[in-house]
C-alpha atoms as a PDB file:
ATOM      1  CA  UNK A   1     112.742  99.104  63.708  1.00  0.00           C
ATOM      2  CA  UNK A   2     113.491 101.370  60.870  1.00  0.00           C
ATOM      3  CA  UNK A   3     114.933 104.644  60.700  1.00  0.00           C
ATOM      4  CA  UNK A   4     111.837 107.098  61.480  1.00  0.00           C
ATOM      5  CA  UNK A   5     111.281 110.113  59.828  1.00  0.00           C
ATOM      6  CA  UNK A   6     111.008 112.558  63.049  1.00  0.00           C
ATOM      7  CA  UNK A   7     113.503 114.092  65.283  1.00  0.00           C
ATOM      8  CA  UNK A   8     113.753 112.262  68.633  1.00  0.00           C
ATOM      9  CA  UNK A   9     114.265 115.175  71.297  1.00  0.00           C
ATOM     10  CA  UNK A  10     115.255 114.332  74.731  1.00  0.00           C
ATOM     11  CA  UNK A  11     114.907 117.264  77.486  1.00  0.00           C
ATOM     12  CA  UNK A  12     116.769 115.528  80.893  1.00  0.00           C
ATOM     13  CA  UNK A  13     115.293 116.271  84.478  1.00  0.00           C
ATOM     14  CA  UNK A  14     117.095 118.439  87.166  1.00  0.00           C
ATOM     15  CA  UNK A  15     120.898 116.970  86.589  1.00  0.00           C
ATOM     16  CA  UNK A  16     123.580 118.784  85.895  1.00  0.00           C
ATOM     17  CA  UNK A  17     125.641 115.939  83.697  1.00  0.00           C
ATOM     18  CA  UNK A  18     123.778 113.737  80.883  1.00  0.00           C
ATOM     19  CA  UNK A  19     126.476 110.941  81.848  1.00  0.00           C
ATOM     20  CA  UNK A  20     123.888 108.557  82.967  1.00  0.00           C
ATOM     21  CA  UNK A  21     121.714 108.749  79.751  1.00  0.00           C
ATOM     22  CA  UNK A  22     124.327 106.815  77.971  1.00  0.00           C
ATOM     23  CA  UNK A  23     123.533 103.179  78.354  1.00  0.00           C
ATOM     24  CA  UNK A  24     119.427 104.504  77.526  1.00  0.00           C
ATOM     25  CA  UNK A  25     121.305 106.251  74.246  1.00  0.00           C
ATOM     26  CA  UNK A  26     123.000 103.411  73.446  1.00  0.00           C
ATOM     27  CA  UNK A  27     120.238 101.232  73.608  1.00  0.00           C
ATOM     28  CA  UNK A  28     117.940 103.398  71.353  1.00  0.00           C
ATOM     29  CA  UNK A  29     120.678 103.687  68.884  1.00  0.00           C
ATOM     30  CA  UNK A  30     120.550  99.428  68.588  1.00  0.00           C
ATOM     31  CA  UNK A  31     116.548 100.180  67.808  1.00  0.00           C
ATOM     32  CA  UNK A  32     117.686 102.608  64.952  1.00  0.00           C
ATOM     33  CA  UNK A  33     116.580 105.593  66.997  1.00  0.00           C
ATOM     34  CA  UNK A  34     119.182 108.568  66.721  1.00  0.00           C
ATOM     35  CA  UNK A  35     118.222 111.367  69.553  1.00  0.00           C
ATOM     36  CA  UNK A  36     119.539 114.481  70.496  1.00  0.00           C
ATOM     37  CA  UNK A  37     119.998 115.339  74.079  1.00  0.00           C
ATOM     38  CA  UNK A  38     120.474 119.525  74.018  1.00  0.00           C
ATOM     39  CA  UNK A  39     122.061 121.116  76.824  1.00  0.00           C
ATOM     40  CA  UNK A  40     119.143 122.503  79.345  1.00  0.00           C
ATOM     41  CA  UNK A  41     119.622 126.068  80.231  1.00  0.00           C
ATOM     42  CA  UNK A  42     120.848 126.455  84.486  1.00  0.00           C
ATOM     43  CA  UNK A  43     121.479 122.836  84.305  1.00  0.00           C
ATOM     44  CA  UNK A  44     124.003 121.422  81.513  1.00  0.00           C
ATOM     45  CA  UNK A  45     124.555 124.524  80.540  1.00  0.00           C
ATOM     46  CA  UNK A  46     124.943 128.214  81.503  1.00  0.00           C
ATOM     47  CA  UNK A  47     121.974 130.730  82.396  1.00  0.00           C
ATOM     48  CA  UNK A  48     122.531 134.316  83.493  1.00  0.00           C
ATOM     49  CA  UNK A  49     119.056 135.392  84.526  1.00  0.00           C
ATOM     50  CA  UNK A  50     115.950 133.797  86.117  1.00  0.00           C
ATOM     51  CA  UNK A  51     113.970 131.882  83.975  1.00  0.00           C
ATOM     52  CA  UNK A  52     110.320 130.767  84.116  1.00  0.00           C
ATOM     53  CA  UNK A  53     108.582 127.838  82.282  1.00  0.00           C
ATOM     54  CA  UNK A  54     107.709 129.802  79.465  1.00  0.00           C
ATOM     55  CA  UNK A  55     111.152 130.691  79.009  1.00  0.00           C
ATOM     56  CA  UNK A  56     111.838 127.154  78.684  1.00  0.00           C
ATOM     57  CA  UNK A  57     109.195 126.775  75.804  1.00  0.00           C
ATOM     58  CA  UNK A  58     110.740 129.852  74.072  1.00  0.00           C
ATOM     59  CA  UNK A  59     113.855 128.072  74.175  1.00  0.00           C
ATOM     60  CA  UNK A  60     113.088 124.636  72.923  1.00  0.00           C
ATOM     61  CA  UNK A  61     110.644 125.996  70.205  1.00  0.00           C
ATOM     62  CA  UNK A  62     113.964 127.924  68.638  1.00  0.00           C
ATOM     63  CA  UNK A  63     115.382 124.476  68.773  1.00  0.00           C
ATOM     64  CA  UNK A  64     112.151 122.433  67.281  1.00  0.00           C
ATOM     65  CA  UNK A  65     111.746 125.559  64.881  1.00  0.00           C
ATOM     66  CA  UNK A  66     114.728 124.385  62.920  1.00  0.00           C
ATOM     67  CA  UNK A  67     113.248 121.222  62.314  1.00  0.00           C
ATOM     68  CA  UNK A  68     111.251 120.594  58.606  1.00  0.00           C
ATOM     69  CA  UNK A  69     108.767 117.524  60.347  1.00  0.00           C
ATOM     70  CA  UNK A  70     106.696 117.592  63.766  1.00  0.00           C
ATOM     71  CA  UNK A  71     109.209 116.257  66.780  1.00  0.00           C
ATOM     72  CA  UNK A  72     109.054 113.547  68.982  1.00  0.00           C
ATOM     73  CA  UNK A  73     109.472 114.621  72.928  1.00  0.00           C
ATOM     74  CA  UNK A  74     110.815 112.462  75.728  1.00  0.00           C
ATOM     75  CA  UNK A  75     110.943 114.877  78.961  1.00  0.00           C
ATOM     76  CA  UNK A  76     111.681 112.920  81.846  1.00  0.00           C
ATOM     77  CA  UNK A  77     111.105 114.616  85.127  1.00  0.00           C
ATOM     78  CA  UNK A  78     111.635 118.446  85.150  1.00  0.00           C
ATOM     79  CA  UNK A  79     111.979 117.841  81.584  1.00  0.00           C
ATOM     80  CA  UNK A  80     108.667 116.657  81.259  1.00  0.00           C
ATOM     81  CA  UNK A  81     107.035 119.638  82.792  1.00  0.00           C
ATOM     82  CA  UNK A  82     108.910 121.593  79.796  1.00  0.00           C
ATOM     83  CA  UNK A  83     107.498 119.329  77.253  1.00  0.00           C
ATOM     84  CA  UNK A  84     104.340 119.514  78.284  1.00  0.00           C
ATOM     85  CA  UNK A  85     103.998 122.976  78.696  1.00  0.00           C
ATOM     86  CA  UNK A  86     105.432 123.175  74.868  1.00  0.00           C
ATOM     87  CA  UNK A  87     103.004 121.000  73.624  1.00  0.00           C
ATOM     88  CA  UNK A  88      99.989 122.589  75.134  1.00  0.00           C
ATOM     89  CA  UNK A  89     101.604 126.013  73.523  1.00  0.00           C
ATOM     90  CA  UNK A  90     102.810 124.243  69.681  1.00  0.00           C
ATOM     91  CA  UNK A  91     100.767 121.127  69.350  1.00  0.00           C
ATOM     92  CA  UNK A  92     101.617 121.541  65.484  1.00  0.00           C
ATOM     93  CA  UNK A  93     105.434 121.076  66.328  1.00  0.00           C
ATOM     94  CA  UNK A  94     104.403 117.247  68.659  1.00  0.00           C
ATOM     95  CA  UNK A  95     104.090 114.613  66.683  1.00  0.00           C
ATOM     96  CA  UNK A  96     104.398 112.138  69.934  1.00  0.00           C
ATOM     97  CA  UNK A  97     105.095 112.702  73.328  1.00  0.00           C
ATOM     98  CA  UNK A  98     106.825 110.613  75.998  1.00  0.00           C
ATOM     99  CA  UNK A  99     106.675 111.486  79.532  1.00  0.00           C
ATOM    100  CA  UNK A 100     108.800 109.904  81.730  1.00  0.00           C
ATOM    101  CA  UNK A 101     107.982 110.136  85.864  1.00  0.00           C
ATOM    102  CA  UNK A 102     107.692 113.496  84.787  1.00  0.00           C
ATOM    103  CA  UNK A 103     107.216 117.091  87.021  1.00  0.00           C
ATOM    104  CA  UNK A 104     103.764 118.948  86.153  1.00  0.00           C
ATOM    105  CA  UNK A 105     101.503 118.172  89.194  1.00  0.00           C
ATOM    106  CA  UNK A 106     102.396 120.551  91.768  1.00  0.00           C
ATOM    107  CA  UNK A 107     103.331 118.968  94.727  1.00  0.00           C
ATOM    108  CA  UNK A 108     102.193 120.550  98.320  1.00  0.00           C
ATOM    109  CA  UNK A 109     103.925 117.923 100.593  1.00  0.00           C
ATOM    110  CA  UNK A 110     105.494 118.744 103.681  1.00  0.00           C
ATOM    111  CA  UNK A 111     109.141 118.039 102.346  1.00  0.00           C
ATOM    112  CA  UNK A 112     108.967 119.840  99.332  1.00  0.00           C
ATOM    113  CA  UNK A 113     107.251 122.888 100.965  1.00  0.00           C
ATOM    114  CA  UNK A 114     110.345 122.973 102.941  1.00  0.00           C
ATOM    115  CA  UNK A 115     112.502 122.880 100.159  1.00  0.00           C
ATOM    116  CA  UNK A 116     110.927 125.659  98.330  1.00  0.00           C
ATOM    117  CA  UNK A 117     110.846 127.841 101.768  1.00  0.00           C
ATOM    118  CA  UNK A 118     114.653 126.648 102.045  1.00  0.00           C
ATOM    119  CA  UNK A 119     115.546 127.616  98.400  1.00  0.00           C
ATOM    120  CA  UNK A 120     113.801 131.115  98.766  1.00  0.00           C
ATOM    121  CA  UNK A 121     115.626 131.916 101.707  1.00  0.00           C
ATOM    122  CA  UNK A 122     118.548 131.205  99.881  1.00  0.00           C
ATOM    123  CA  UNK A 123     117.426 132.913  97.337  1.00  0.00           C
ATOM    124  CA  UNK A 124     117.191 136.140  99.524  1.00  0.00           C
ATOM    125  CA  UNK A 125     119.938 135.968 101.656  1.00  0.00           C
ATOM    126  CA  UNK A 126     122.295 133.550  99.687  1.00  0.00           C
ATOM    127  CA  UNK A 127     125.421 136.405  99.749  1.00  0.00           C
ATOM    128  CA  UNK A 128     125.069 136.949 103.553  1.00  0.00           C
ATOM    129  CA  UNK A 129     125.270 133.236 104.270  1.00  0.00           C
ATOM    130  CA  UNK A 130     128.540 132.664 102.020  1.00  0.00           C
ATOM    131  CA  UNK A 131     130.370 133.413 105.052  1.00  0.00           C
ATOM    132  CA  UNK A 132     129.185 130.570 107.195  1.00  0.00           C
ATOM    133  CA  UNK A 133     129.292 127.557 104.920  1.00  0.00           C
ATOM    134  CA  UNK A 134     128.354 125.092 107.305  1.00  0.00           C
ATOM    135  CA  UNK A 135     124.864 126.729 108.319  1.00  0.00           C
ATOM    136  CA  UNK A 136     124.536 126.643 104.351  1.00  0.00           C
ATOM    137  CA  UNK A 137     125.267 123.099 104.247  1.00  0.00           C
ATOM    138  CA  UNK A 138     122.811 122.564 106.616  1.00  0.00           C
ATOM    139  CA  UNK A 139     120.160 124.048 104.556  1.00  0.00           C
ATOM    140  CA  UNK A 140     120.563 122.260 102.246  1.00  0.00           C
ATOM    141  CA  UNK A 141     120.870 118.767 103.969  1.00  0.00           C
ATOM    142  CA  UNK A 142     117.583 120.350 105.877  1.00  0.00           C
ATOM    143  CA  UNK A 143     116.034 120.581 102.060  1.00  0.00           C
ATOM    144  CA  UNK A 144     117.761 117.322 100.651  1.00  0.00           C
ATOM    145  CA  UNK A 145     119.566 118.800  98.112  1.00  0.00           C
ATOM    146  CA  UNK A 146     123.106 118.605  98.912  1.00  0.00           C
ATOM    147  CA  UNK A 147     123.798 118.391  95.371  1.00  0.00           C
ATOM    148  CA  UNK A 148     122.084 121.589  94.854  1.00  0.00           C
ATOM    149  CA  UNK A 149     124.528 123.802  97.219  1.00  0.00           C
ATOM    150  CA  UNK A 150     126.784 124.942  94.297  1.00  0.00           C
ATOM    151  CA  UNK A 151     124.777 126.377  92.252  1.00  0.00           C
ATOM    152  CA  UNK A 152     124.134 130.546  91.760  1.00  0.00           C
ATOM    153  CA  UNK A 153     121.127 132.803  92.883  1.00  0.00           C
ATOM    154  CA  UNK A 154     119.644 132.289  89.477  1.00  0.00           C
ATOM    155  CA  UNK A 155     119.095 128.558  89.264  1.00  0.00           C
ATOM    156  CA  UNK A 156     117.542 128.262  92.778  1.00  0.00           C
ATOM    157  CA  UNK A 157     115.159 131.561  92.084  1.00  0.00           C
ATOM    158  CA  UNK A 158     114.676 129.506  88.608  1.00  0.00           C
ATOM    159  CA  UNK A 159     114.135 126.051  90.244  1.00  0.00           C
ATOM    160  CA  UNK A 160     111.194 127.908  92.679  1.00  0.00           C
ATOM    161  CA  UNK A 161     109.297 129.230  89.459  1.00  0.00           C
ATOM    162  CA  UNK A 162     109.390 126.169  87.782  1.00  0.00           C
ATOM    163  CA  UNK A 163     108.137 124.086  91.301  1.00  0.00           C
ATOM    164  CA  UNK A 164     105.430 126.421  91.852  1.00  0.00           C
ATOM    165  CA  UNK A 165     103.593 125.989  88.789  1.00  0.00           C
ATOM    166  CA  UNK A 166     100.854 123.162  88.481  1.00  0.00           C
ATOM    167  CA  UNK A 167     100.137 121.965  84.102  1.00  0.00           C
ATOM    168  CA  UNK A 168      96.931 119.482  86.058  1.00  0.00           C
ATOM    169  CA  UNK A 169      94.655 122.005  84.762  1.00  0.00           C
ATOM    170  CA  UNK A 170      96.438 122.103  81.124  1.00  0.00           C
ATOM    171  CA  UNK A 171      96.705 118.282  80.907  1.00  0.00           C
ATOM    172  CA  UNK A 172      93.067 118.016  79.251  1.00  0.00           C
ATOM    173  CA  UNK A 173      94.068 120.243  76.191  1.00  0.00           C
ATOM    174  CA  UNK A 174      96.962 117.618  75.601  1.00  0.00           C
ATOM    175  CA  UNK A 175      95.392 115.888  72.135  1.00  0.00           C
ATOM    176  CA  UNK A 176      99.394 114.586  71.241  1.00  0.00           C
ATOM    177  CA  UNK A 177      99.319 110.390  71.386  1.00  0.00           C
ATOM    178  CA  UNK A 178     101.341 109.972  74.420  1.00  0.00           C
ATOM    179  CA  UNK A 179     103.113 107.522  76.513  1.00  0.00           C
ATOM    180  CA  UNK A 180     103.656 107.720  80.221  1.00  0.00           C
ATOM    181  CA  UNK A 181     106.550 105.719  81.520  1.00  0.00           C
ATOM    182  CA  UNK A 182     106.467 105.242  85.653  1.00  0.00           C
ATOM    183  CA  UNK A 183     108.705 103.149  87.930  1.00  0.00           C
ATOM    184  CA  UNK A 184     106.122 102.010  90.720  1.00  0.00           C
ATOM    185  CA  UNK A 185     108.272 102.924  93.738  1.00  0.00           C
ATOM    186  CA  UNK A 186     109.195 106.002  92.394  1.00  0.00           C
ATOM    187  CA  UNK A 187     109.210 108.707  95.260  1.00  0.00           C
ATOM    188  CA  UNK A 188     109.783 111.800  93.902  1.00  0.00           C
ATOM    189  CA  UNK A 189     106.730 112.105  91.237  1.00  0.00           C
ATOM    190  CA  UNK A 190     104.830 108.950  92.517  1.00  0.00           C
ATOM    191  CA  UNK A 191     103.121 107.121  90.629  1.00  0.00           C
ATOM    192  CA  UNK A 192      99.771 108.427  92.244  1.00  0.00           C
ATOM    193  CA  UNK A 193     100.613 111.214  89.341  1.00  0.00           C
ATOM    194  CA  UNK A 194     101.030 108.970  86.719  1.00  0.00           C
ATOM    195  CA  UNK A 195      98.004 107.431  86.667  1.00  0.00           C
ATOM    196  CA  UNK A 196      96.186 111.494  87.035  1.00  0.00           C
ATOM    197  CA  UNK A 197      98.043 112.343  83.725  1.00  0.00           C
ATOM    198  CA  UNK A 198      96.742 109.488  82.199  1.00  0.00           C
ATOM    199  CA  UNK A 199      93.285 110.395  83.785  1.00  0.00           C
ATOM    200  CA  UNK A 200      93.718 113.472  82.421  1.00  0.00           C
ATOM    201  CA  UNK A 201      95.794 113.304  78.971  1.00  0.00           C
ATOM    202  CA  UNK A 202      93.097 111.548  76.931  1.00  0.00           C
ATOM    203  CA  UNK A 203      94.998 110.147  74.239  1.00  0.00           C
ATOM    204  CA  UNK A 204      97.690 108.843  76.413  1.00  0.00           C
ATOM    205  CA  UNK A 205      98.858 105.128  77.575  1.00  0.00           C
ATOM    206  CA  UNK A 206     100.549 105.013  80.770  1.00  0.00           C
ATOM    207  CA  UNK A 207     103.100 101.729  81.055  1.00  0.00           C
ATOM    208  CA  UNK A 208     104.574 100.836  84.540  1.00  0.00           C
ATOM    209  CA  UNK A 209     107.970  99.770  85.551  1.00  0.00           C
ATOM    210  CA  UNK A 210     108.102  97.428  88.566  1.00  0.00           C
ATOM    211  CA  UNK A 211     110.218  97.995  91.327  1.00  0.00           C
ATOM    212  CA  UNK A 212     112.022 100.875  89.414  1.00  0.00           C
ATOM    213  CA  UNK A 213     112.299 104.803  90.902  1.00  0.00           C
ATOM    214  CA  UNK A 214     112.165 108.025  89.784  1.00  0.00           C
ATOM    215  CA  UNK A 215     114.899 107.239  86.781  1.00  0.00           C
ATOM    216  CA  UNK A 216     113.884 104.123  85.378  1.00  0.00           C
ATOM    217  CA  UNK A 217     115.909 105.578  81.806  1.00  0.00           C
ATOM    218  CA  UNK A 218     118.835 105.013  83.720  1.00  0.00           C
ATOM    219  CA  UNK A 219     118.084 101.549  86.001  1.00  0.00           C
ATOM    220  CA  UNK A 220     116.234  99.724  83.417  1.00  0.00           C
ATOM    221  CA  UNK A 221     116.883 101.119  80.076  1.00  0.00           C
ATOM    222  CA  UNK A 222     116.103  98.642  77.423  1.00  0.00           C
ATOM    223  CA  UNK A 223     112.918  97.710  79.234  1.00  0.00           C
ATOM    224  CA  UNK A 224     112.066 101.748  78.913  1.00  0.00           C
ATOM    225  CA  UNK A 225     113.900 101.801  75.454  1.00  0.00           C
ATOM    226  CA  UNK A 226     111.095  98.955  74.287  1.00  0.00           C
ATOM    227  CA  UNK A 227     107.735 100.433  75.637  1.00  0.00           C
ATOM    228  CA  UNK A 228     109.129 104.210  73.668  1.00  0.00           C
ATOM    229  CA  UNK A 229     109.770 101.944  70.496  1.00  0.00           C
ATOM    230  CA  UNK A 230     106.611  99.789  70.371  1.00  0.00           C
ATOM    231  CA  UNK A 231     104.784 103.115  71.159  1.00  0.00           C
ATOM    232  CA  UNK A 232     106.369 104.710  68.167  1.00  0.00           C
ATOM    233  CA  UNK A 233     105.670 101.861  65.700  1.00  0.00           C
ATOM    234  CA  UNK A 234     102.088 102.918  66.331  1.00  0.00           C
END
């Protein structure tokens, strides 16, 4: 595949390193696909207030803004919800979007609505509880987000007002050729959502990856790498 003319922006989910996106970079990079993979504000990189989705637009349309040509989006999980909710607000900026077992349909389940009531506690009362770290660690093995214990007041009040919000009902205004990627045993956006964004996006495709998670960018990269480059040959 030849060099194409449009930017290739990748926003990454709820991490906070980009090490595993290597092998996927590397295998674009062999299709002739050159992406950039910006830091995410309260993630890969620093944030010193609460943000809210629309923050998040703000910030990547400042990035896109710089660009001459429309951009191509691949937003995989809590990256996903950003790019949709910037391509419902700039469609002009979209040339094609990729969605990979991406956030956007709220979820209501029993485990997350622990998590949330977890992370707003925390949220609240995060300074008094510094002083018993175990009944903090708890909390968070309670909300299954060990990896989550470190971080400051901000990110967790961020990570609520980015949970709570549902883009279903935005979906439909989505006119932007896109391509859903999904690994079918994927169990933290299943694939039951998958197949309602591509009910609901109506110029989208949704492709499935068997027997692949919630990160099928990471555990089968070239497979994902091909279905994003036959998509953009298109």
């Amino acid at each position: 595949m030849g060099t194409i003319k449009n930017k290739v922006i990748i926003l990454h989910g709820w991490t906070r390193t980009i090490d595993k996106w290597h092998p996927f970079l590397k295998e674009l990079d062999k299709k002739g696909i050159s992406a950039d993979l910006p830091k995410i504000p309260g993630l890969t990189e620093n944030l010193d207030k609460v943000w809210n989705l629309s923050d998040y637009a703000k910030w990547l349309k400042n990035i896109i803004d710089k660009e001459k040509n429309k951009v191509i989006l691949i937003g995989h999980s809590n990256g996903g919800r950003i790019a949709i909710a910037f391509t419902n607000l700039y469609p002009e900026k979209v040339e094609k979007l990729i969605l990979i077992d991406s956030a956007g349909i709220y979820h209501n389940e029993l485990s997350l609505k622990i998590k949330r009531t977890i992370f707003k506690a925390l949220a609240k009362i995060g300074k008094k509880l510094t002083s018993s770290e175990s009944m903090k660690n708890l909390l968070y093995k309670l909300a299954r987000e060990s990896d989550y214990k470190d971080l400051d007041e901000n990110i967790k009040k961020t990570f609520i007002n980015l949970t709570s919000v549902d883009l279903k009902p935005i979906l439909s205004n989505i006119n932007t050729p896109t391509l859903l990627i999904w690994g079918d045993q994927d169990k933290t956006e299943p694939l039951s959502y998958g197949i309602k964004m591509n009910e609901l996006i109506e110029n989208s495709k949704l492709k499935i990856i068997k027997d692949a998670g919630h990160s099928p960018q990471y555990t089968n990269p070239l497979e994902v790498v091909n279905l994003i480059t036959d998509f953009l040959k298109n």
